[in-house]
Structures are given as C-alpha cells and as structure tokens.
PDB file of N, CA and C in Angstrom:
ATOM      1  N   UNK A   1     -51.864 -16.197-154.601  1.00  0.00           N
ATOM      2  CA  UNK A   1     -52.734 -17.176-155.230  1.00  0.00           C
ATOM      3  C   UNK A   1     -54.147 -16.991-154.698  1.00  0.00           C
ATOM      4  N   UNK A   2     -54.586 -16.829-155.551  1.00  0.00           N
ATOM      5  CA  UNK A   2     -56.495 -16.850-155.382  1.00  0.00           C
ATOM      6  C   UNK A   2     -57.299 -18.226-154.657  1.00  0.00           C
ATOM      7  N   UNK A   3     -57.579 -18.145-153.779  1.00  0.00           N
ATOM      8  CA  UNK A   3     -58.005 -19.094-153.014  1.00  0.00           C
ATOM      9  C   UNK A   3     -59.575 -19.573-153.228  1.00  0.00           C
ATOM     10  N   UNK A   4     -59.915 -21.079-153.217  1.00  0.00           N
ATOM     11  CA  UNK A   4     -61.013 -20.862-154.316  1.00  0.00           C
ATOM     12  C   UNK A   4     -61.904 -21.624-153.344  1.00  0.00           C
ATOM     13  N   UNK A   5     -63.202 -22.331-153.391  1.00  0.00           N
ATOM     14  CA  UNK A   5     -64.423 -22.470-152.718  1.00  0.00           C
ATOM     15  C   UNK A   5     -63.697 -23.410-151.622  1.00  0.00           C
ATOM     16  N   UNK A   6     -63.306 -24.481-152.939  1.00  0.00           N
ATOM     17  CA  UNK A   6     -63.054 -26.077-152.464  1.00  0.00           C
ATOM     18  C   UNK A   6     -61.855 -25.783-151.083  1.00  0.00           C
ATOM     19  N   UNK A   7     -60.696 -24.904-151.507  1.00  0.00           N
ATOM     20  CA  UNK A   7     -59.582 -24.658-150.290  1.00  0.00           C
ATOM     21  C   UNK A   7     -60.360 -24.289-149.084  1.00  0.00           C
ATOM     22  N   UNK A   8     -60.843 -23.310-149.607  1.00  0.00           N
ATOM     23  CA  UNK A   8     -61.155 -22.702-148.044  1.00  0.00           C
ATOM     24  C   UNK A   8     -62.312 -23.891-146.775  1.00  0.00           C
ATOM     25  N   UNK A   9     -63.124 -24.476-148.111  1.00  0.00           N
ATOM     26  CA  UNK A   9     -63.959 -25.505-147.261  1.00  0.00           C
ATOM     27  C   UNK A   9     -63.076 -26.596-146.413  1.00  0.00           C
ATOM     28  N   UNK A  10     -62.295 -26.846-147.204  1.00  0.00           N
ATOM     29  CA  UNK A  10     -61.260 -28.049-146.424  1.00  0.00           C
ATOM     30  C   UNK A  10     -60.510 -27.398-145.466  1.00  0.00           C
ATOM     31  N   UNK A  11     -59.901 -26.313-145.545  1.00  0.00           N
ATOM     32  CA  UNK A  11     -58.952 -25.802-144.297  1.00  0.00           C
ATOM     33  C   UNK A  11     -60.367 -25.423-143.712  1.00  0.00           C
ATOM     34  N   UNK A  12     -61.176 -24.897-143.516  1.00  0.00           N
ATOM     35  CA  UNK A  12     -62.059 -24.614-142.317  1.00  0.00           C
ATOM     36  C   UNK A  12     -63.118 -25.426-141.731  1.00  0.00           C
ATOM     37  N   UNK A  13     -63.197 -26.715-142.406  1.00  0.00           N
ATOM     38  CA  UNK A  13     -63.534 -27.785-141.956  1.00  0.00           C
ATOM     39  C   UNK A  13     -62.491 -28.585-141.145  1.00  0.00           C
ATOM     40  N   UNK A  14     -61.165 -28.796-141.399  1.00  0.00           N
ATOM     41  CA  UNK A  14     -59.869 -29.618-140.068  1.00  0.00           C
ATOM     42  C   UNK A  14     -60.296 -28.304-139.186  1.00  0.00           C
ATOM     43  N   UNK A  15     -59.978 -27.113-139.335  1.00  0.00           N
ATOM     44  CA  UNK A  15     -59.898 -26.294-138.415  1.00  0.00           C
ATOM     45  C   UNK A  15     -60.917 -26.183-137.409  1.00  0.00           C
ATOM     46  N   UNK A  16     -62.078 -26.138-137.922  1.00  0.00           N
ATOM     47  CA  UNK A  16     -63.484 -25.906-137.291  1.00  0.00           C
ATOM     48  C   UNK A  16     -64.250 -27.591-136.306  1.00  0.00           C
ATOM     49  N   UNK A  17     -64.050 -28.524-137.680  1.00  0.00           N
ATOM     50  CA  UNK A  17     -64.163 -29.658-136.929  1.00  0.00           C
ATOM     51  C   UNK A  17     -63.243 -30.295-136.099  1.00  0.00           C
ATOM     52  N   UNK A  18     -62.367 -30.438-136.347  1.00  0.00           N
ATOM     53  CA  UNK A  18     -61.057 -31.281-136.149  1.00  0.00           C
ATOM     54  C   UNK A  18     -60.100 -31.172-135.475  1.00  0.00           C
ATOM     55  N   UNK A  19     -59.996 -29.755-135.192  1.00  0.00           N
ATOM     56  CA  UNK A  19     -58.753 -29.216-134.660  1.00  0.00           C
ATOM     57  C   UNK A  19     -58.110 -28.842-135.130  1.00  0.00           C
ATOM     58  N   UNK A  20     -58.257 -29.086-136.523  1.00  0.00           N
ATOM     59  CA  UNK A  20     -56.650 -29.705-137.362  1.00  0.00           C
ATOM     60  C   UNK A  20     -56.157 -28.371-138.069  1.00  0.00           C
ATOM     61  N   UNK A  21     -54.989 -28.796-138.933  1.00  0.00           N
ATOM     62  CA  UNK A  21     -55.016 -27.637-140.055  1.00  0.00           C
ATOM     63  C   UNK A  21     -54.818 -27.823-141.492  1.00  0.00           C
ATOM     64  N   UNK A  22     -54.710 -27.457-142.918  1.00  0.00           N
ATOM     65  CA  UNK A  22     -54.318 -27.399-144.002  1.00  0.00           C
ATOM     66  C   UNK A  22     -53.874 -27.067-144.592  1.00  0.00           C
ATOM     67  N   UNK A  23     -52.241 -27.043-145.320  1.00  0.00           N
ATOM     68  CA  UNK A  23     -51.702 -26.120-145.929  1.00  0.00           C
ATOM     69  C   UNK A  23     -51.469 -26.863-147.764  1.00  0.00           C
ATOM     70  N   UNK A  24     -51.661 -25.948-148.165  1.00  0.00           N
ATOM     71  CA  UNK A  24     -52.051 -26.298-149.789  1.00  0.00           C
ATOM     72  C   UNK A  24     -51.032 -25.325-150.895  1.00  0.00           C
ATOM     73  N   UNK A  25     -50.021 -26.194-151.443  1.00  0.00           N
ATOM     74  CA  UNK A  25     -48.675 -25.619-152.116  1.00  0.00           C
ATOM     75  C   UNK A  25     -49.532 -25.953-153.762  1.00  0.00           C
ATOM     76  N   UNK A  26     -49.453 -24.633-153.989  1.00  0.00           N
ATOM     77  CA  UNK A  26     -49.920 -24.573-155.285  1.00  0.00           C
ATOM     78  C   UNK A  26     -48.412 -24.942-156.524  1.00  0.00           C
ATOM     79  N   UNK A  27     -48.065 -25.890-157.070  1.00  0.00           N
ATOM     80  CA  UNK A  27     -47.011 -25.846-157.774  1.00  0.00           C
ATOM     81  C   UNK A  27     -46.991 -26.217-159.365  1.00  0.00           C
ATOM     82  N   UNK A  28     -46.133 -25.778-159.880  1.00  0.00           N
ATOM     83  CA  UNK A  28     -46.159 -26.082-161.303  1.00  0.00           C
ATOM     84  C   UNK A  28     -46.319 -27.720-162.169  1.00  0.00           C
ATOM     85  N   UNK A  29     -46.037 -28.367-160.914  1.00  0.00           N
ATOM     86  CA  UNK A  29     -46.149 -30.010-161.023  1.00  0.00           C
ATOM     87  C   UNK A  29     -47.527 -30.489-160.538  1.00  0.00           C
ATOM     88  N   UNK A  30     -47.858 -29.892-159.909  1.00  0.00           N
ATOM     89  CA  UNK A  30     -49.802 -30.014-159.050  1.00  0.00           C
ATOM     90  C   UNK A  30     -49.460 -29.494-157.827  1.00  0.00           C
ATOM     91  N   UNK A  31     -50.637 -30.234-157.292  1.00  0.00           N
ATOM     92  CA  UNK A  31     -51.242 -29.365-155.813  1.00  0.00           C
ATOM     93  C   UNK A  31     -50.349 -30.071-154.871  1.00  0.00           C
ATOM     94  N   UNK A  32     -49.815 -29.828-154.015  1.00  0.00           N
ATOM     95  CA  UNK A  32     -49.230 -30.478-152.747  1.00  0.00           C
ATOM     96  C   UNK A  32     -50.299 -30.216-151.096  1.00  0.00           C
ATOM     97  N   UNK A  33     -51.122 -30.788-150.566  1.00  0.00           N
ATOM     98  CA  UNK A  33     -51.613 -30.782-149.652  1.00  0.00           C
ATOM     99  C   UNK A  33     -51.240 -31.592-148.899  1.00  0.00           C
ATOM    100  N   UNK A  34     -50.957 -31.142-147.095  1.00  0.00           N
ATOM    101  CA  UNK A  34     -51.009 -31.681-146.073  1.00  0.00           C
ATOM    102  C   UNK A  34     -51.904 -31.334-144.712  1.00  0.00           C
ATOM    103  N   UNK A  35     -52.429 -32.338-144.325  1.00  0.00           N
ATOM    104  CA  UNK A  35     -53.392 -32.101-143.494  1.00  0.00           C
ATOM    105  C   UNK A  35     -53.112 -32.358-142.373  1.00  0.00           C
ATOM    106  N   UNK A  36     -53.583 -32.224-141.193  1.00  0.00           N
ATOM    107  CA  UNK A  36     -53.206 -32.499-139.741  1.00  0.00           C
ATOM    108  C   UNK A  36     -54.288 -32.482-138.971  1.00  0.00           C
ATOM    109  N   UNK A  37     -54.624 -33.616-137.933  1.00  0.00           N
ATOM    110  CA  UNK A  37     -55.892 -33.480-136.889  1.00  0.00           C
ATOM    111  C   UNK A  37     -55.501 -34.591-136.386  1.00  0.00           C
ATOM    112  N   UNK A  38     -56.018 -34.399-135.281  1.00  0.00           N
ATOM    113  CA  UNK A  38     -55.872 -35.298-134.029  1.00  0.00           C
ATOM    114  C   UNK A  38     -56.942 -36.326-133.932  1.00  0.00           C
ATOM    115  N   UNK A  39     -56.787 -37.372-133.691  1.00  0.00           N
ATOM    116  CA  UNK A  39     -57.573 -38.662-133.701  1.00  0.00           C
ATOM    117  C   UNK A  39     -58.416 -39.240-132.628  1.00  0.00           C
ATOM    118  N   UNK A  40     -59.339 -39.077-132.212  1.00  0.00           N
ATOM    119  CA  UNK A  40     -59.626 -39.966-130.759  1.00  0.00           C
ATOM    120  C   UNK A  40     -59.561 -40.975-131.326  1.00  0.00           C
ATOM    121  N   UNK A  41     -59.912 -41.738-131.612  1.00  0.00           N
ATOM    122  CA  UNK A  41     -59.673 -43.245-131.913  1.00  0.00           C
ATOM    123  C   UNK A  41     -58.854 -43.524-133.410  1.00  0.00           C
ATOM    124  N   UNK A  42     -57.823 -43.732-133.103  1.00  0.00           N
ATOM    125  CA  UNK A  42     -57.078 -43.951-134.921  1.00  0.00           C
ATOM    126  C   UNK A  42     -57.595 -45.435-135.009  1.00  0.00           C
ATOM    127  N   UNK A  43     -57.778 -45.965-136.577  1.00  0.00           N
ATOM    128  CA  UNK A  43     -58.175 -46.678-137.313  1.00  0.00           C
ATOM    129  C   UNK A  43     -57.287 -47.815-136.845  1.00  0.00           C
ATOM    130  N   UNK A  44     -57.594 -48.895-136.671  1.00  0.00           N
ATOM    131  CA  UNK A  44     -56.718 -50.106-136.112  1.00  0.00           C
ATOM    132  C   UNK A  44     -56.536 -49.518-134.897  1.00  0.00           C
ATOM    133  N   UNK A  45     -56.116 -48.930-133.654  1.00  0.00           N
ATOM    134  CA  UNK A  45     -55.662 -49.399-132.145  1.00  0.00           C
ATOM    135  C   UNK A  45     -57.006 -50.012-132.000  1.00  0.00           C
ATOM    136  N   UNK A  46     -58.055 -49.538-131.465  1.00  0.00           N
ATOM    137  CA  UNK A  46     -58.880 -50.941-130.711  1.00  0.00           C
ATOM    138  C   UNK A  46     -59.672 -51.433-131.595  1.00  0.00           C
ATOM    139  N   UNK A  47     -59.801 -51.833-132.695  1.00  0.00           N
ATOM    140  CA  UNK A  47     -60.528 -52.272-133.376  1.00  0.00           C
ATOM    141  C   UNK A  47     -60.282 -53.838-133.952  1.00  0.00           C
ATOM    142  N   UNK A  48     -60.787 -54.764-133.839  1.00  0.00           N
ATOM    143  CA  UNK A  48     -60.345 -55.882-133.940  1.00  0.00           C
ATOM    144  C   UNK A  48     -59.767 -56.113-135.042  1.00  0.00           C
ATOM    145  N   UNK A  49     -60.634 -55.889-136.506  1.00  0.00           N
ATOM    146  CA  UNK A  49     -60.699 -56.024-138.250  1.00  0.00           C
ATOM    147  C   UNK A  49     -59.856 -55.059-138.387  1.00  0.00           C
ATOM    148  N   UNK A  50     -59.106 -53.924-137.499  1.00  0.00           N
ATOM    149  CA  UNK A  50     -58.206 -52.716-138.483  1.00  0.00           C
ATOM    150  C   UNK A  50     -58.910 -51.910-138.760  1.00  0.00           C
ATOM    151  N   UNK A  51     -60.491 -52.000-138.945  1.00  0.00           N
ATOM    152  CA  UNK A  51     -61.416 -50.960-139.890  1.00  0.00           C
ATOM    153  C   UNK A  51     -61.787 -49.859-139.111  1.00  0.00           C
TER     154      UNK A  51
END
C-alpha cells in the first residue's frame, strides 16, 4: 500500500514528538488506526474539572 502525506505525518509526529507509535490497517470496510504515546499528565488525574 502506497503510503500517502497525511500517514506518514501522523506516524512521525507520535514517533518524533511523543514517543509514541502508529499503525494504520488499510481495509475494505475503512481505515483502522491505532495510536500509542505516553502521557505525562493524562486528562482527569490531577485536574480538578477532568479537562
């Protein structure tokens, strides 16, 4: 599969920024993406509002 602007920006942005990684299942039903990166602060632990 031909890998196109938008893929490569997102996997080398988790990778580059983030740590993280991206894997992107091209399928006959649509796109399947999962992403992964590590959090210093996840959304809700110390935050009073959750935000």
């Amino acid at each position: 599969t031909r890998r196109g602007f938008g893929s490569r920006l997102i996997e080398s942005s988790l990778r580059g920024e983030l740590k993280g990684a991206a894997t992107m299942d091209y399928r006959p039903e649509g796109l399947v993406c999962a992403m992964r990166a590590r959090l210093s602060n996840p959304v809700g632990k110390d935050s009073p509002s959750g935000t």
